[in-house]
Protein backbone atom coordinates (compact mmCIF):
# COMPACT_ATOMS: atom_id res chain seq x y z
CA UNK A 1 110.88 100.47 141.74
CA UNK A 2 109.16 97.63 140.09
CA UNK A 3 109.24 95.25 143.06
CA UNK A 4 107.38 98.63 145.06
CA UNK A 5 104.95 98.72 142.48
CA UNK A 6 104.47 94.66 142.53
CA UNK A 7 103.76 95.02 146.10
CA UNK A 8 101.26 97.58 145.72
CA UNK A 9 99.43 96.20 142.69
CA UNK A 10 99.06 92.72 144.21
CA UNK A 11 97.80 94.03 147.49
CA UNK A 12 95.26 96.11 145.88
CA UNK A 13 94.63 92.83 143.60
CA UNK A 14 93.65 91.02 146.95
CA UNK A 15 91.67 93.89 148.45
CA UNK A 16 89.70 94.44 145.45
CA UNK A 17 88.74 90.90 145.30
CA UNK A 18 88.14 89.96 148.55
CA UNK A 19 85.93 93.13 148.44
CA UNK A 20 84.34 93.59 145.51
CA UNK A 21 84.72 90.82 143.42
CA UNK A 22 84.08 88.24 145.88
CA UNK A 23 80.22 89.78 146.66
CA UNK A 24 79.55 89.22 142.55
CA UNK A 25 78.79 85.63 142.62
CA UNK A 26 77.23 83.65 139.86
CA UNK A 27 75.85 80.83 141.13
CA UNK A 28 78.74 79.40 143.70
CA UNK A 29 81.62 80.49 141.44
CA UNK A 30 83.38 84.35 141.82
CA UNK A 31 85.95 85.75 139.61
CA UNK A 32 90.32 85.16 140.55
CA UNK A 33 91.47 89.05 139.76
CA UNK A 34 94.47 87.20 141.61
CA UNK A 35 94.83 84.60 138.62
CA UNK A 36 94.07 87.17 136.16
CA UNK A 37 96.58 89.64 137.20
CA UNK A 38 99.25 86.67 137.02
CA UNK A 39 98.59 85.45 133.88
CA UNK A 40 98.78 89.10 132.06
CA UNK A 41 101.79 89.64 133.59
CA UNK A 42 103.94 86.44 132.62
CA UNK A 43 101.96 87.23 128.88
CA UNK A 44 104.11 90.44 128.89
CA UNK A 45 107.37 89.42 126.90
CA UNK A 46 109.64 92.03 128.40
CA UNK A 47 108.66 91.17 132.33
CA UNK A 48 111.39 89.58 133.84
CA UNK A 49 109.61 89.07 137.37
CA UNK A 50 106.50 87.03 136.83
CA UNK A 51 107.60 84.45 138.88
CA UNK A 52 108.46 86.96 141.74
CA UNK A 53 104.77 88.18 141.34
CA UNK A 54 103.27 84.70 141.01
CA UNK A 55 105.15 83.64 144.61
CA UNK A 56 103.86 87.08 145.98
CA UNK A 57 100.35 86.44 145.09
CA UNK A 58 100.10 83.20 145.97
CA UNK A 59 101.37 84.12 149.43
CA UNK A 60 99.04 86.47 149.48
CA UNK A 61 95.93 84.45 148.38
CA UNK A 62 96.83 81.30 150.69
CA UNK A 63 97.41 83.60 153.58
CA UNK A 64 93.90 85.83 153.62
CA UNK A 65 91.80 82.33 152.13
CA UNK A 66 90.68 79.46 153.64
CA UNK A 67 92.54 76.99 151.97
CA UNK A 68 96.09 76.09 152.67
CA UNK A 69 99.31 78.05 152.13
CA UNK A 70 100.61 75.83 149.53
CA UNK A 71 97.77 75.24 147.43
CA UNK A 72 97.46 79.00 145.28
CA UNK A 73 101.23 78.85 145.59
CA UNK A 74 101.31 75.36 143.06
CA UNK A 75 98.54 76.40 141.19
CA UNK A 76 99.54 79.94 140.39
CA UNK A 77 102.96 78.37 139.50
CA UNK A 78 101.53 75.92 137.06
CA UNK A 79 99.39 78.82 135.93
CA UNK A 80 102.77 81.08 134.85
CA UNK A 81 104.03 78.25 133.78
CA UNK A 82 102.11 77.91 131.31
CA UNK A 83 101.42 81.49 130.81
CA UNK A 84 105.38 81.57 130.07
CA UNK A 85 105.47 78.67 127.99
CA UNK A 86 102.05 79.64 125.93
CA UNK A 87 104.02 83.45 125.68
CA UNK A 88 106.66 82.22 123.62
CA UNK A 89 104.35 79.78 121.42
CA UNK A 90 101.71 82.34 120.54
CA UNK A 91 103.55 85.57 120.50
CA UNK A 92 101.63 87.26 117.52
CA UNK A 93 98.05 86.92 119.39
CA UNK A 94 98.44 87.39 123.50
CA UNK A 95 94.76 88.11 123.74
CA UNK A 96 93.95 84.25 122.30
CA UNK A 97 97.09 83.21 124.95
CA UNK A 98 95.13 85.18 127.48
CA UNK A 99 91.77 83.84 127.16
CA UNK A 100 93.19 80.27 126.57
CA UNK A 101 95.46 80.42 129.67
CA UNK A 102 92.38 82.22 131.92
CA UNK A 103 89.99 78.89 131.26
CA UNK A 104 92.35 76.53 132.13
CA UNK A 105 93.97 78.11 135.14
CA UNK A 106 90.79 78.41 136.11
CA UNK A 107 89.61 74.73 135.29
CA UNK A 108 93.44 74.08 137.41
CA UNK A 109 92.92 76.51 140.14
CA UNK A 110 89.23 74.72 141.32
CA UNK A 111 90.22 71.17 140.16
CA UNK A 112 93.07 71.91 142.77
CA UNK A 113 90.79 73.15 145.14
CA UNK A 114 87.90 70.86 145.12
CA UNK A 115 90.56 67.71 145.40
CA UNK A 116 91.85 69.20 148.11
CA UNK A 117 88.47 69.63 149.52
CA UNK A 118 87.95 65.78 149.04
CA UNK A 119 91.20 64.78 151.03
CA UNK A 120 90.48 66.70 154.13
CA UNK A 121 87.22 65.28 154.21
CA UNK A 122 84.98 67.77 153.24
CA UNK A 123 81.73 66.66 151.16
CA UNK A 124 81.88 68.30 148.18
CA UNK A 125 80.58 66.34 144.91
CA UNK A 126 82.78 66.82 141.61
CA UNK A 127 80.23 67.05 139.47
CA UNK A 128 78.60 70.05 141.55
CA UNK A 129 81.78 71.63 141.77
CA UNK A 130 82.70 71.55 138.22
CA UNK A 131 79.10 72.89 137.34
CA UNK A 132 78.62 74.81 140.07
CA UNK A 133 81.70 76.50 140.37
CA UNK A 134 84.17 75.84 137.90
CA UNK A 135 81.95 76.91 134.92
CA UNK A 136 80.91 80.39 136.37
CA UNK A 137 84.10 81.03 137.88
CA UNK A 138 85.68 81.09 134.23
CA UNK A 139 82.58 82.66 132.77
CA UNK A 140 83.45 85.47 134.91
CA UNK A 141 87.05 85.38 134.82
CA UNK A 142 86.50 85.69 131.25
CA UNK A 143 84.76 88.40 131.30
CA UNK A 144 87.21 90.15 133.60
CA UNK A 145 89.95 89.03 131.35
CA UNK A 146 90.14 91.30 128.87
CA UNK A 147 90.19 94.63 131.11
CA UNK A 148 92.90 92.95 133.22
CA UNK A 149 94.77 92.04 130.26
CA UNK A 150 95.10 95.77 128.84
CA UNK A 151 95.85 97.59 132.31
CA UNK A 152 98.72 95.10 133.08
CA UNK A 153 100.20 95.59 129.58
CA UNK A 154 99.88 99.61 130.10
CA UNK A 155 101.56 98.92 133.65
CA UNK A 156 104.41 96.11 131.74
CA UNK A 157 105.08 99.01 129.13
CA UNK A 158 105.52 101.84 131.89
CA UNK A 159 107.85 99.52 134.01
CA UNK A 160 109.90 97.85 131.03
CA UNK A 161 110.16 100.67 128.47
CA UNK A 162 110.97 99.36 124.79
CA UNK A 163 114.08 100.12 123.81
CA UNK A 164 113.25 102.80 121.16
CA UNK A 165 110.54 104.13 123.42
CA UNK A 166 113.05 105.74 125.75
């Protein structure tokens, strides 16, 4: 059941922001929902499969983006890490854990990208990217952060019932 409904919420993840999110620009930078969605789920301390979702999504993200295959797959792995690791260190407060792991995924995920931008040759400055794209992009993920946070923790709690919930 929950690797159905992992399928289906990371697909409609990927539609919604290749859709939607991806025509709400600020400056050059747009919101990751994908990022988002993987850091609120590895927050959840009763999921058991955020590293089956963060292998899903990155497949998903490196196969429908322009950039290669294994690029969203390292950085959304470094991203649960740390997700995972931040969990268990800041358990009373996942809302700090969540804002603090959405800005720097985010700085990770465009560091990532504009280096790799820079080895194949392409001319992007990394000043311009930083201010041009970095700084929105977490702007905005921040924004979208919170609602993120709050439907994957209804989803985590309808999935992994507590034990005196059931």
């Amino acid at each position: 059941m929950s690797r159905l409904v992992a399928a289906v919420v990371l697909i409609l993840t990927l539609m919604t922001q290749t859709i939607v999110v991806s025509s709400l620009p600020l400056l050059a930078g747009t919101a990751d929902l994908m990022l988002l969605v993987l850091i609120s789920w590895a927050l959840q301390d009763r999921v058991k499969t955020a590293w089956e979702w963060t292998i899903a999504g990155g497949l998903l993200v490196g196969f429908v983006s322009a950039l290669p295959i294994y690029l969203p797959l390292i950085g959304y792995t470094l991203v649960t890490f740390l997700a995972r690791w931040t969990q268990r260190r800041v358990w009373q407060t996942p809302v700090l854990a969540m804002l603090f792991v959405t800005v720097v995924g985010t700085f990770l995920m465009n560091i990532l990208t504009i280096l790799d931008l820079q080895f194949v040759g392409t001319p992007v400055s990394f000043g311009d990217g930083i201010s041009l794209v970095t700084l929105p992009s977490t702007m905005l993920n921040l924004i979208f952060a919170l609602p993120v946070y709050l439907l994957i923790k209804d989803l985590a709690r309808w999935l992994y019932p507590a034990e005196d919930e059931v």
